[in-house]
PDB file of N, CA and C in Angstrom:
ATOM      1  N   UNK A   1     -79.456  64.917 117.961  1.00  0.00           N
ATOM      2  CA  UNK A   1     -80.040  66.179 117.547  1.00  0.00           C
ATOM      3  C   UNK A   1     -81.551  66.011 117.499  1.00  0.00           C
ATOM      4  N   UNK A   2     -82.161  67.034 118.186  1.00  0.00           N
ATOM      5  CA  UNK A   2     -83.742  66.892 117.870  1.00  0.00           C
ATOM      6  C   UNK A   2     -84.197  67.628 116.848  1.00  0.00           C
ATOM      7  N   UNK A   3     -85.111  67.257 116.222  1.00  0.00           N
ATOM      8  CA  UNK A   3     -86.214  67.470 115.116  1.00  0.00           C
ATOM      9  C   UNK A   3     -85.611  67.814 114.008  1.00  0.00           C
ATOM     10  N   UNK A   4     -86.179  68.235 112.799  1.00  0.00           N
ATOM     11  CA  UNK A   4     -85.750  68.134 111.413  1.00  0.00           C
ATOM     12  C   UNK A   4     -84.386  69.258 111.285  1.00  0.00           C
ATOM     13  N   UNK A   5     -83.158  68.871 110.733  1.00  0.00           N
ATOM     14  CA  UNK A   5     -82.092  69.195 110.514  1.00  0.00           C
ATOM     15  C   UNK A   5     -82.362  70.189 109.333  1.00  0.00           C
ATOM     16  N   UNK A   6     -82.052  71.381 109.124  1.00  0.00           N
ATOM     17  CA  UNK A   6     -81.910  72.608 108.380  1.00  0.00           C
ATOM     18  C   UNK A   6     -81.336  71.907 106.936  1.00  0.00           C
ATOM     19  N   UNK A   7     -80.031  71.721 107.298  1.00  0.00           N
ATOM     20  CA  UNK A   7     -78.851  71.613 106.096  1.00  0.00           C
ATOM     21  C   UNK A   7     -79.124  70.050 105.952  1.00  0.00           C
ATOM     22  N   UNK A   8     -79.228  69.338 104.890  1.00  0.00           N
ATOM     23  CA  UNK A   8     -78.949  68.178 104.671  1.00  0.00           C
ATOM     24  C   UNK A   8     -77.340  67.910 104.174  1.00  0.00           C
ATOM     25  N   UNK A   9     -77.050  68.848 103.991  1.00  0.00           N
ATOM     26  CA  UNK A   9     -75.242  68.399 103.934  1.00  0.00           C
ATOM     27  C   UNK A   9     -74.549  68.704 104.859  1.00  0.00           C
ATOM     28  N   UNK A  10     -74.670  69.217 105.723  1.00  0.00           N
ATOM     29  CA  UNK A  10     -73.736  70.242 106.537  1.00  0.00           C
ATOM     30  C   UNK A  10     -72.328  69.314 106.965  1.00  0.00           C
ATOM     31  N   UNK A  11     -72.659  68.166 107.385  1.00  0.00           N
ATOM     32  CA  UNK A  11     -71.510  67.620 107.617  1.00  0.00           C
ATOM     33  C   UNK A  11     -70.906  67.265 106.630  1.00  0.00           C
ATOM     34  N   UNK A  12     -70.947  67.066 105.065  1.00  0.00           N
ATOM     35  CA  UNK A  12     -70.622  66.534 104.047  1.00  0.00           C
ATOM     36  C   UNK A  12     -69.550  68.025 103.717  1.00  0.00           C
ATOM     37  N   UNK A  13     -70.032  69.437 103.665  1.00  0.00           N
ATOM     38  CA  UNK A  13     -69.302  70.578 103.034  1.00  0.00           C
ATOM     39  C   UNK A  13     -68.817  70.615 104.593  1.00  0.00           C
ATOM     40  N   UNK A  14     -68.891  70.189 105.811  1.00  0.00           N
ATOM     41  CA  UNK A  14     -67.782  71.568 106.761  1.00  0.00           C
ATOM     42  C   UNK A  14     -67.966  69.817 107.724  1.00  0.00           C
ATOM     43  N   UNK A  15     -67.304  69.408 107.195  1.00  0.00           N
ATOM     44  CA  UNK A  15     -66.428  68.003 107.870  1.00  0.00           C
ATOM     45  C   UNK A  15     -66.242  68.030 109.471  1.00  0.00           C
ATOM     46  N   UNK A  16     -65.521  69.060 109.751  1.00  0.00           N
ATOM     47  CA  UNK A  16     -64.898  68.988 110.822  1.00  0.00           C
ATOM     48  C   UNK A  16     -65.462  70.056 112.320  1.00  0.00           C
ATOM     49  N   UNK A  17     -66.505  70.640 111.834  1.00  0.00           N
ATOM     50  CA  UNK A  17     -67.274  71.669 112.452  1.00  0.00           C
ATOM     51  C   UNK A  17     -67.876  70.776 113.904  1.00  0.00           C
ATOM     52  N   UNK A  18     -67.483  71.505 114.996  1.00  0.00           N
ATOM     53  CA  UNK A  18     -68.046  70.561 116.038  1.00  0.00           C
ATOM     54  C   UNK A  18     -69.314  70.688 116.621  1.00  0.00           C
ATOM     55  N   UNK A  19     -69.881  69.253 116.933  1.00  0.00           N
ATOM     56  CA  UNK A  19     -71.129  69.197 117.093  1.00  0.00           C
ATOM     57  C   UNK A  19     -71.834  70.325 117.754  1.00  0.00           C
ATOM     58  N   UNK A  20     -71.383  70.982 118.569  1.00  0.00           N
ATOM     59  CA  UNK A  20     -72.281  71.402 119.255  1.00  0.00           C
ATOM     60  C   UNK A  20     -72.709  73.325 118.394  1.00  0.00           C
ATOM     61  N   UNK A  21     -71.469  73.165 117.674  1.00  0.00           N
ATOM     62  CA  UNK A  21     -72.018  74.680 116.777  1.00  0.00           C
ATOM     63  C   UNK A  21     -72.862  73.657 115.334  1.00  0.00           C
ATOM     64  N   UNK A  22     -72.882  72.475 114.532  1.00  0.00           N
ATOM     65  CA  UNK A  22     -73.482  72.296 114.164  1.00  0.00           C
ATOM     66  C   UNK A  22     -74.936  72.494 114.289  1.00  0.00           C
ATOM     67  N   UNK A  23     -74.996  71.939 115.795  1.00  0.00           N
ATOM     68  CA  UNK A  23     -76.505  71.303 116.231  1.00  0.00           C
ATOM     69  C   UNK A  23     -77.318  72.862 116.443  1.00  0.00           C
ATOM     70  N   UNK A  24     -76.098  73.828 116.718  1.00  0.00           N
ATOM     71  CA  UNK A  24     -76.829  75.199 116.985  1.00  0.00           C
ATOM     72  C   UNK A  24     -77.007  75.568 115.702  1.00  0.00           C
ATOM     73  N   UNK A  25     -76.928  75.777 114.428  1.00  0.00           N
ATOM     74  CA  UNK A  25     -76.600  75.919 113.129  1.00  0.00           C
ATOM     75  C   UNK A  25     -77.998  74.928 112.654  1.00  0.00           C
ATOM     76  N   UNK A  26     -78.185  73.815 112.525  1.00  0.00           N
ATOM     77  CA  UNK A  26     -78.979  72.765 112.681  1.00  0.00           C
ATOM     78  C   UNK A  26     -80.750  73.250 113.274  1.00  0.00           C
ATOM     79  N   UNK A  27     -80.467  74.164 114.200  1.00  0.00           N
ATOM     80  CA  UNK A  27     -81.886  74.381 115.060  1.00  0.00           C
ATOM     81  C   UNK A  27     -82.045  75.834 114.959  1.00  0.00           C
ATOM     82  N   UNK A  28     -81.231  76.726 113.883  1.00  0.00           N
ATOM     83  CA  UNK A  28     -81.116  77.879 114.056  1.00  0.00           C
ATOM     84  C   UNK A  28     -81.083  78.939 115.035  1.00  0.00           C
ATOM     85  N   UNK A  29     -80.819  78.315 116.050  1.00  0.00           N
ATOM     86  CA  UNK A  29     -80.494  79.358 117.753  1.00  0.00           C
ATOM     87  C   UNK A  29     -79.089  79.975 116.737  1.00  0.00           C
ATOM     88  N   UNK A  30     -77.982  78.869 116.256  1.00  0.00           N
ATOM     89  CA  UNK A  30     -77.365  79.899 115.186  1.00  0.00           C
ATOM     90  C   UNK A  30     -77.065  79.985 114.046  1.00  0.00           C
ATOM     91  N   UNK A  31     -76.799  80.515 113.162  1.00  0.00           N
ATOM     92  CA  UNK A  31     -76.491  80.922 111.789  1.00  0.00           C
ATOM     93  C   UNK A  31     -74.882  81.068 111.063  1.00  0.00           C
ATOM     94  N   UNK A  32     -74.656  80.230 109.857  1.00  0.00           N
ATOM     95  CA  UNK A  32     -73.866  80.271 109.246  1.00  0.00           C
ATOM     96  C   UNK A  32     -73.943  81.218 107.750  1.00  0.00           C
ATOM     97  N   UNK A  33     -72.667  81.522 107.599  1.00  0.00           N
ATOM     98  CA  UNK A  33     -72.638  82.556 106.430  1.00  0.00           C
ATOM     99  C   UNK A  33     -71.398  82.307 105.896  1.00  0.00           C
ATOM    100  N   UNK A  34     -71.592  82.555 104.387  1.00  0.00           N
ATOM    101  CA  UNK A  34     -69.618  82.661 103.654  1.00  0.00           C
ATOM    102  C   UNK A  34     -69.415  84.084 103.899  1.00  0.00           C
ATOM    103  N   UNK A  35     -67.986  84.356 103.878  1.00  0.00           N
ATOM    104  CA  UNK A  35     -67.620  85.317 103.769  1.00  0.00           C
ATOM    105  C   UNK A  35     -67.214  85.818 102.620  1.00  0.00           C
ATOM    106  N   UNK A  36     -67.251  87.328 102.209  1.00  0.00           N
ATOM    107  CA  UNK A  36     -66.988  88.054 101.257  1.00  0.00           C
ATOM    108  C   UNK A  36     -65.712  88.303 100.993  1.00  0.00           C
ATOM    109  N   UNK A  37     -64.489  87.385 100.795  1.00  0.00           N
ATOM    110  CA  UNK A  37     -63.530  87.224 100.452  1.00  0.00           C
ATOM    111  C   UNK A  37     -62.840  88.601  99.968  1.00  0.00           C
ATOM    112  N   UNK A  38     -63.615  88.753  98.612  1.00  0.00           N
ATOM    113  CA  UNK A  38     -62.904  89.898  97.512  1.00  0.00           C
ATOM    114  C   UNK A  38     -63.683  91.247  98.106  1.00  0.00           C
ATOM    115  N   UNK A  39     -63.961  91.603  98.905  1.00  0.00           N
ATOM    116  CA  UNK A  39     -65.060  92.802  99.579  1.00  0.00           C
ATOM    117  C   UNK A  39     -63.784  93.336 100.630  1.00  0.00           C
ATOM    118  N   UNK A  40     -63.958  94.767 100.125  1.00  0.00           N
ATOM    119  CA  UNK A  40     -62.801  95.573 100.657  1.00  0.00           C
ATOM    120  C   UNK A  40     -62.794  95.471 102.476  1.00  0.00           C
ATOM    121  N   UNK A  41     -63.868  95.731 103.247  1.00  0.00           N
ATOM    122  CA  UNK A  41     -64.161  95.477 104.106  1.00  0.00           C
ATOM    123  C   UNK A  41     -63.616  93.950 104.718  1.00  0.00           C
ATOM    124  N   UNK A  42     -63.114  92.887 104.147  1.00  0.00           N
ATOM    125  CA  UNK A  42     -62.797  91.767 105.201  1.00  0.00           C
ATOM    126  C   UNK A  42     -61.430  91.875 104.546  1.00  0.00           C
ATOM    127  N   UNK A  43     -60.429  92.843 103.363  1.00  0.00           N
ATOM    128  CA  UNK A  43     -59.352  92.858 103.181  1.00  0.00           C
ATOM    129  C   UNK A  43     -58.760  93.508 104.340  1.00  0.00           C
ATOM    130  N   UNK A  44     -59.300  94.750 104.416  1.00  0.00           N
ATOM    131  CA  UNK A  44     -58.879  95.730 105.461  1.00  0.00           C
ATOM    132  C   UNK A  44     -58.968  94.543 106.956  1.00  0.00           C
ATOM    133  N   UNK A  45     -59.941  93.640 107.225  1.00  0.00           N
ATOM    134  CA  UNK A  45     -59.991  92.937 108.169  1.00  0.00           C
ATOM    135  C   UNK A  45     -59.036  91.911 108.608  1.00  0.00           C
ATOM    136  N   UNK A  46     -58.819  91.603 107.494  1.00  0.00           N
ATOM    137  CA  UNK A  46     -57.638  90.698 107.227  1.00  0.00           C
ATOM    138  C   UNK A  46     -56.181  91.427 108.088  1.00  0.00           C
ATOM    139  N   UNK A  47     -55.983  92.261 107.149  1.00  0.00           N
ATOM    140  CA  UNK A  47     -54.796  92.826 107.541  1.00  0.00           C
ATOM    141  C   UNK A  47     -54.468  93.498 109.170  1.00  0.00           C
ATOM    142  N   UNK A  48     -55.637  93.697 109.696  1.00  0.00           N
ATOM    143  CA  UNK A  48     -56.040  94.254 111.393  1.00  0.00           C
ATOM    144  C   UNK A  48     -55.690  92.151 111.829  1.00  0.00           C
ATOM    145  N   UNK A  49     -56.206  91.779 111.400  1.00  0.00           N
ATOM    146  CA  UNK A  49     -56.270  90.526 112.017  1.00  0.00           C
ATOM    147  C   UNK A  49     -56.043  88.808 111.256  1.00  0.00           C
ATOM    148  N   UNK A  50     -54.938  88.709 110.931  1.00  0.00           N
ATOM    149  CA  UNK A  50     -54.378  88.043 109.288  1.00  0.00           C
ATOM    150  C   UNK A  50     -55.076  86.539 109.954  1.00  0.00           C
ATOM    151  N   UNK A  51     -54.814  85.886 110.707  1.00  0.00           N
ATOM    152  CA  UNK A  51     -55.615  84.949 110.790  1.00  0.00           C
ATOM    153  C   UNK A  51     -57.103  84.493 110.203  1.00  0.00           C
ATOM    154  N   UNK A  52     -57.339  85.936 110.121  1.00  0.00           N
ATOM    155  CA  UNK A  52     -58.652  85.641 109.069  1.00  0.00           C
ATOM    156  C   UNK A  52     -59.084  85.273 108.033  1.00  0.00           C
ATOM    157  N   UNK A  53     -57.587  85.655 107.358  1.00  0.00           N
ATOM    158  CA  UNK A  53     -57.244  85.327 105.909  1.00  0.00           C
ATOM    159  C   UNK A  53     -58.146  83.891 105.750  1.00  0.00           C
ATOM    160  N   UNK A  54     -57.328  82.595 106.637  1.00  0.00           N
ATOM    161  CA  UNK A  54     -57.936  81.493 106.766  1.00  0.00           C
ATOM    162  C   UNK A  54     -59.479  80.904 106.623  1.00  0.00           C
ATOM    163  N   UNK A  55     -60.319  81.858 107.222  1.00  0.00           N
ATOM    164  CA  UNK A  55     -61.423  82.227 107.565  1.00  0.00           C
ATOM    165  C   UNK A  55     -62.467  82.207 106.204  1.00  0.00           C
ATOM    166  N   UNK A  56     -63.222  80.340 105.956  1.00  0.00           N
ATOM    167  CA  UNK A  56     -64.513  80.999 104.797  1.00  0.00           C
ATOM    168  C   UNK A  56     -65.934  81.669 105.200  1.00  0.00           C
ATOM    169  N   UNK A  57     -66.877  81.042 106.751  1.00  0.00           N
ATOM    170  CA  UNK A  57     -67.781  81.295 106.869  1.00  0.00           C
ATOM    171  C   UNK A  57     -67.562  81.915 108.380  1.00  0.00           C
ATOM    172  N   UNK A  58     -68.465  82.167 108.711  1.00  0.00           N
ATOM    173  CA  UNK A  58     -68.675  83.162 110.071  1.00  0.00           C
ATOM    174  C   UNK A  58     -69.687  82.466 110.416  1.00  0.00           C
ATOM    175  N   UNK A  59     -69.957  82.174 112.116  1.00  0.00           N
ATOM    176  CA  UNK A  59     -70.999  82.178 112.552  1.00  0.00           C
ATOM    177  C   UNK A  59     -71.569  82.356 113.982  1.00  0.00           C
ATOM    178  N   UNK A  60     -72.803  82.909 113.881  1.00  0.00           N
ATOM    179  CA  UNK A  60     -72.955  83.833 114.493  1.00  0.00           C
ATOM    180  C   UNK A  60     -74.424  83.851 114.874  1.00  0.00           C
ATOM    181  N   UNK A  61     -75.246  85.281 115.397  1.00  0.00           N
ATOM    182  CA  UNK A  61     -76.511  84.698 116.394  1.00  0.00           C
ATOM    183  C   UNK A  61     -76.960  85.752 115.626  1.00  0.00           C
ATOM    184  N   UNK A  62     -78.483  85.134 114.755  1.00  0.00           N
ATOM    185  CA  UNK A  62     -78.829  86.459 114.062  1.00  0.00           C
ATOM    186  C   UNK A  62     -80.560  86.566 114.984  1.00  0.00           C
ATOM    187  N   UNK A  63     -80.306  86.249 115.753  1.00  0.00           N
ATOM    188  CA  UNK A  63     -81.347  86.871 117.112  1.00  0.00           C
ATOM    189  C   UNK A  63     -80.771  88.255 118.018  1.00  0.00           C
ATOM    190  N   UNK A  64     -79.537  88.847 118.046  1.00  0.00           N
ATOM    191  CA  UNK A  64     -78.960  89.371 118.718  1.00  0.00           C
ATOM    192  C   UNK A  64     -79.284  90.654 118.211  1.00  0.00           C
ATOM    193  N   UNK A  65     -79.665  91.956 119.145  1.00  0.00           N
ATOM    194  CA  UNK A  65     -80.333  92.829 118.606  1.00  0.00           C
ATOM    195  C   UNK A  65     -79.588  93.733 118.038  1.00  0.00           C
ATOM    196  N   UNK A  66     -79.561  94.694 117.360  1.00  0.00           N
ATOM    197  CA  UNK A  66     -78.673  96.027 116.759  1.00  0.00           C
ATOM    198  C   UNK A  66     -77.771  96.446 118.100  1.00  0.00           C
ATOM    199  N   UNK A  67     -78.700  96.468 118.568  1.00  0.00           N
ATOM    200  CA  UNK A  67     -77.909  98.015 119.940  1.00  0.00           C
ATOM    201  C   UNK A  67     -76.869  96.922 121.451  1.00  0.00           C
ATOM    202  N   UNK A  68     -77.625  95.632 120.919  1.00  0.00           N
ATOM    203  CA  UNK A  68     -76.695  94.704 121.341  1.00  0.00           C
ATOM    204  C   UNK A  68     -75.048  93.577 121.031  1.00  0.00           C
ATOM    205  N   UNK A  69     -75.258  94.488 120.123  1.00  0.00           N
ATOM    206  CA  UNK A  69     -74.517  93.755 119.086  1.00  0.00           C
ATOM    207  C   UNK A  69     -73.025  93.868 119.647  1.00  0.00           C
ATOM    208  N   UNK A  70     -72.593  94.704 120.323  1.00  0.00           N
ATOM    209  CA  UNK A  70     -71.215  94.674 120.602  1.00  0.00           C
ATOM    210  C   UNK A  70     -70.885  93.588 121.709  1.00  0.00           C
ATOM    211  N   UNK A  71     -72.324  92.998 122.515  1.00  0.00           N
ATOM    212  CA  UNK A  71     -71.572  91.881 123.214  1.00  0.00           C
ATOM    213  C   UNK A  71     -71.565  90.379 122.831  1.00  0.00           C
ATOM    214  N   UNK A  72     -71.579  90.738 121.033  1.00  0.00           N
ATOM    215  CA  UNK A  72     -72.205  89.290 120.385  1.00  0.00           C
ATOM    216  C   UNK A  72     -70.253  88.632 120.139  1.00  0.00           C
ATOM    217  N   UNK A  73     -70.266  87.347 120.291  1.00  0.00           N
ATOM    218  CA  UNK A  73     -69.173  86.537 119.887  1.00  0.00           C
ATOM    219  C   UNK A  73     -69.544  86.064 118.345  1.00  0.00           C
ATOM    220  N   UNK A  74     -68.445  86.144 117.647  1.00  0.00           N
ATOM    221  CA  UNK A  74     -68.497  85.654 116.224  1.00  0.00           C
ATOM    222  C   UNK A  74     -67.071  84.281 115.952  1.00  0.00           C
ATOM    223  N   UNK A  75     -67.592  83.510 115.629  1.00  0.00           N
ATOM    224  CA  UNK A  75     -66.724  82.233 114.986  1.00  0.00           C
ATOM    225  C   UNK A  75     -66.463  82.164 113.684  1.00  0.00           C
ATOM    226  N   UNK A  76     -65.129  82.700 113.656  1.00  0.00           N
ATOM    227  CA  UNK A  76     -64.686  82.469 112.007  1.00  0.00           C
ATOM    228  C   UNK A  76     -63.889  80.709 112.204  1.00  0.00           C
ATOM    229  N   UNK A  77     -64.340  80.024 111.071  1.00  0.00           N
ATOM    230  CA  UNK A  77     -64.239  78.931 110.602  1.00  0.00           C
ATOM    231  C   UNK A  77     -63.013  78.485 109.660  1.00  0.00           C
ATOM    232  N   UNK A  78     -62.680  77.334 108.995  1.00  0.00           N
ATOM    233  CA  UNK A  78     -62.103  77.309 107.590  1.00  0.00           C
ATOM    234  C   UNK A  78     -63.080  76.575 106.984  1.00  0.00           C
ATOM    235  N   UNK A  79     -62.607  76.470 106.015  1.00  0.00           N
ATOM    236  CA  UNK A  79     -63.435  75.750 104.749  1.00  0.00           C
ATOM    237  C   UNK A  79     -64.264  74.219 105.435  1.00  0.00           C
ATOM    238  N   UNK A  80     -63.056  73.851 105.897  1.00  0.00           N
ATOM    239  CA  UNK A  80     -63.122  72.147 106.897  1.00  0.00           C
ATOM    240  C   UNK A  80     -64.234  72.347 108.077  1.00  0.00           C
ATOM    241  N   UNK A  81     -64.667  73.354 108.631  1.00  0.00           N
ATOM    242  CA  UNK A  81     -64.884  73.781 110.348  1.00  0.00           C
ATOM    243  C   UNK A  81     -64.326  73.803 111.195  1.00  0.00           C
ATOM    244  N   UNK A  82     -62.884  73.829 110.992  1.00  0.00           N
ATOM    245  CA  UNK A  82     -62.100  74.298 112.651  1.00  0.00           C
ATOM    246  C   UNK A  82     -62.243  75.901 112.708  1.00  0.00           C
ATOM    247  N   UNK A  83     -62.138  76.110 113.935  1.00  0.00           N
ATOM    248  CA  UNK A  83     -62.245  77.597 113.897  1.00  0.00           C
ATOM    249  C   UNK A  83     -60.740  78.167 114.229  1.00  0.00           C
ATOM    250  N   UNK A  84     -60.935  79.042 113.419  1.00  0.00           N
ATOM    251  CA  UNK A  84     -59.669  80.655 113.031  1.00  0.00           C
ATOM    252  C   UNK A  84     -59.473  81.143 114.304  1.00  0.00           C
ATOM    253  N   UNK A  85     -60.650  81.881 114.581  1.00  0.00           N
ATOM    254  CA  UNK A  85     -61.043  82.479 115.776  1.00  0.00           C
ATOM    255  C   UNK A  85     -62.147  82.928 115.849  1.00  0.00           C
ATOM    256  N   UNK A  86     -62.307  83.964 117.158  1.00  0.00           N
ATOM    257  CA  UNK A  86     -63.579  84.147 117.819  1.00  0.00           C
ATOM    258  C   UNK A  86     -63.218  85.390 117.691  1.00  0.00           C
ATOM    259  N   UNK A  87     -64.121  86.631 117.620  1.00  0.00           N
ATOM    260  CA  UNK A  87     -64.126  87.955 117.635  1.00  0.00           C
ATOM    261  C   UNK A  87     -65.301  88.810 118.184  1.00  0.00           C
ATOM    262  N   UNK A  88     -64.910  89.440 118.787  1.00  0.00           N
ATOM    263  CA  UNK A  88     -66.208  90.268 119.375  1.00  0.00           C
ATOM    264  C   UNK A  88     -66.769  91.410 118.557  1.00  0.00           C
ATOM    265  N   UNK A  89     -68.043  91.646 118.978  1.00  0.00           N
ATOM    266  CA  UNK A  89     -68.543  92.632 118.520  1.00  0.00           C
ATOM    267  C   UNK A  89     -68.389  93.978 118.753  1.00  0.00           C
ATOM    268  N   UNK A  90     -67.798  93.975 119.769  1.00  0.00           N
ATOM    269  CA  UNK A  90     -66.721  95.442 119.807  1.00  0.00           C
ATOM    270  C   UNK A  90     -65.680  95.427 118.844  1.00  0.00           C
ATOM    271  N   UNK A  91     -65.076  94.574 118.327  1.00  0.00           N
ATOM    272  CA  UNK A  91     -63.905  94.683 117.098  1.00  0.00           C
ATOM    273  C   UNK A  91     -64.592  94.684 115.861  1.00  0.00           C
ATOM    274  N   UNK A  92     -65.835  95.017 115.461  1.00  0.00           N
ATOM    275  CA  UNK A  92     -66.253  94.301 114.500  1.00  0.00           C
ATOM    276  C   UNK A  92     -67.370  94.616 114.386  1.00  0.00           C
ATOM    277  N   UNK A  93     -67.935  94.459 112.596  1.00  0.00           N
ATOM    278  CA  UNK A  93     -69.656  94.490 112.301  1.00  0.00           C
ATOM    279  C   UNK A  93     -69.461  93.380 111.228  1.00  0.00           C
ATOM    280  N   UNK A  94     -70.622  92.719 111.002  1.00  0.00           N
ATOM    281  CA  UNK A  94     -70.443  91.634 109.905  1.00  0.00           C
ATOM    282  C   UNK A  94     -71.240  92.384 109.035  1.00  0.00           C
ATOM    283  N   UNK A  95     -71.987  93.576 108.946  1.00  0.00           N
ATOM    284  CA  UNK A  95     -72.124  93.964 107.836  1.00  0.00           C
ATOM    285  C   UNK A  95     -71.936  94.135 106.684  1.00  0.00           C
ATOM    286  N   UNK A  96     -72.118  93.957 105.098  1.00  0.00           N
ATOM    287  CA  UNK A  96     -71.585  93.932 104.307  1.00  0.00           C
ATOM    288  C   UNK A  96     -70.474  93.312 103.958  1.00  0.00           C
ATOM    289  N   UNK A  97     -70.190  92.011 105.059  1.00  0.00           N
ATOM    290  CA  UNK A  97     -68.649  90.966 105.353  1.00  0.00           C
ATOM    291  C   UNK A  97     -69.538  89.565 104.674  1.00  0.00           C
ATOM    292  N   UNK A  98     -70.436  89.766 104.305  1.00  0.00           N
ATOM    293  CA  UNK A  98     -71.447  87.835 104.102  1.00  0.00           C
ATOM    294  C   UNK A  98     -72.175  87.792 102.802  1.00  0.00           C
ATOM    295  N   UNK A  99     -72.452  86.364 102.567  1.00  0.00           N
ATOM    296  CA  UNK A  99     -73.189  86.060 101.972  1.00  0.00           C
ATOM    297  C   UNK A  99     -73.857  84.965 101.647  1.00  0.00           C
ATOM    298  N   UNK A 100     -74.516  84.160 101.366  1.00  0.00           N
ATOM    299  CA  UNK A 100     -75.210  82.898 101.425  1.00  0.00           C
ATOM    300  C   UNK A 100     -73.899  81.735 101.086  1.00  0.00           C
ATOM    301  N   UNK A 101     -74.822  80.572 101.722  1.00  0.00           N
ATOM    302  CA  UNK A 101     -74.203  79.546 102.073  1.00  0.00           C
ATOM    303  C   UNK A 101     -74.321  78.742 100.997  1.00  0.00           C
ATOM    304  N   UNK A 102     -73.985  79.077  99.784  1.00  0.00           N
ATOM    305  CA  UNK A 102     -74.829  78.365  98.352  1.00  0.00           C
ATOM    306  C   UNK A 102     -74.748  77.062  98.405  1.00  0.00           C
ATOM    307  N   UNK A 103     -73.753  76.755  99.015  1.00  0.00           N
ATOM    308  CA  UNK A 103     -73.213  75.004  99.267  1.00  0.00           C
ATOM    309  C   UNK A 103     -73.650  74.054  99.916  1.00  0.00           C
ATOM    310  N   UNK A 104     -74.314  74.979 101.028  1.00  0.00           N
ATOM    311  CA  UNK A 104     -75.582  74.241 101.776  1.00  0.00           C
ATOM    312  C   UNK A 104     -76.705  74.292 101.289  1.00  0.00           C
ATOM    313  N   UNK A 105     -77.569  72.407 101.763  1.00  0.00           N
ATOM    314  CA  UNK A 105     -78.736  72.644 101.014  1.00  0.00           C
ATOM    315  C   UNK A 105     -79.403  72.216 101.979  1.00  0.00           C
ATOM    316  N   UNK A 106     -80.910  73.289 101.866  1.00  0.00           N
ATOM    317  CA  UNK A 106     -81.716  73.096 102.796  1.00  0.00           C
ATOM    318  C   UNK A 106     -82.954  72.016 102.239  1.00  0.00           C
ATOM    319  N   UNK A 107     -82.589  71.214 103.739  1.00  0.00           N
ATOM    320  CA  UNK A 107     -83.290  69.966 103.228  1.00  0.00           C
ATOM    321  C   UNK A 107     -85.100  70.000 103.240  1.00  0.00           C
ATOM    322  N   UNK A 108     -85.446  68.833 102.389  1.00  0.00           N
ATOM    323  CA  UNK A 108     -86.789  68.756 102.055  1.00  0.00           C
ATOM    324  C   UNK A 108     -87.817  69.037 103.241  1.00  0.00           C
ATOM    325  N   UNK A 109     -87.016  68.575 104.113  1.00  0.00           N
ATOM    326  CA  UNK A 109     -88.236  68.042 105.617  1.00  0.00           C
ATOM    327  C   UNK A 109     -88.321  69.601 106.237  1.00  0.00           C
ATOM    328  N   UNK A 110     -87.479  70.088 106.180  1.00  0.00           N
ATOM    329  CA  UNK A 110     -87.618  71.790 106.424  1.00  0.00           C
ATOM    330  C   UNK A 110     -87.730  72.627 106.120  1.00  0.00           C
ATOM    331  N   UNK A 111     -88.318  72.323 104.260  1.00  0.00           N
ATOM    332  CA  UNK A 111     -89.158  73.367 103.658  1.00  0.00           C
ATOM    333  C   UNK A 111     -90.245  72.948 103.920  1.00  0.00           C
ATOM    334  N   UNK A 112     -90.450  71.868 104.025  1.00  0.00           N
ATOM    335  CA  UNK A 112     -92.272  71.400 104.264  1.00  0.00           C
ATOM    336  C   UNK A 112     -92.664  71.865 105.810  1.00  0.00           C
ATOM    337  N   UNK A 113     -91.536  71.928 106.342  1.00  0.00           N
ATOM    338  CA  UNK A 113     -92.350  72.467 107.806  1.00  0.00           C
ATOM    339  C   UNK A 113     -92.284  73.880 107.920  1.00  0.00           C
ATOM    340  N   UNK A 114     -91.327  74.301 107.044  1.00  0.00           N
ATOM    341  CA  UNK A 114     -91.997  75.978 106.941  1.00  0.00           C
ATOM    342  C   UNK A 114     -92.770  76.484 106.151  1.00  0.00           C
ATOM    343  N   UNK A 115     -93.191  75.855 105.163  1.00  0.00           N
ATOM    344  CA  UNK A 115     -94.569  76.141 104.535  1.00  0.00           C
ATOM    345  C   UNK A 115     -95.752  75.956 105.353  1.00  0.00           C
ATOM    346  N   UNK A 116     -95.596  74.821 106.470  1.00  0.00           N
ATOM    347  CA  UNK A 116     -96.690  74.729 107.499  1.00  0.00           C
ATOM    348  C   UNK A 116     -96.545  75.551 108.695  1.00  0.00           C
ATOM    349  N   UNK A 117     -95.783  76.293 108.890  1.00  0.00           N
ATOM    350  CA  UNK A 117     -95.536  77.256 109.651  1.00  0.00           C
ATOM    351  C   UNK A 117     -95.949  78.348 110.476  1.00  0.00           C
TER     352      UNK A 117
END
């Protein structure tokens, strides 16, 4: 992996997440999120698509524009990092479906380089 790593735990909380969505996660090309479990919106989701149930974080490309959004791919995860599944943005908005990654911690070396930023 090149240059300073985002998460200093990432492999410690999502074990099994494979390298190459880490390293994107890692360099922020992509983005991880928990999901809103008790939020009526991923119940109703659930039930369209129960595999989701499984499903703690989402991740996904938060470079991808509004009006583009229906040809974005989304990776639902488990707790471990195997993935649930993949869902498109035609089935789907992650709106109001997320919320921070409290479990991840963003490491020292990459607040100091975004304060120099």
């Amino acid at each position: 992996m090149h240059g300073i790593e985002k998460y200093d735990n990432l492999k410690d909380v999502i074990p099994k997440l494979q390298s190459v969505l880490a390293e994107a996660i890692q360099s922020e090309f992509l983005e991880i999120k928990k999901i809103d479990k008790e939020c009526e919106k991923f119940i109703t989701l659930a039930e369209h698509i129960p595999e989701l149930s499984r499903a703690e974080y989402v991740i996904f490309s938060h470079h991808i524009k509004k009006n583009e959004h229906k040809n974005e791919i989304f990776v639902f995860i488990d707790a471990e990092g195997g993935i649930v599944r993949h869902v498109s943005g035609r089935e789907m908005e992650l709106y109001g479906l997320l919320e921070p990654c409290v479990t991840l911690h963003v490491s020292d070396e990459y607040q100091k380089q975004q304060e120099h930023a």
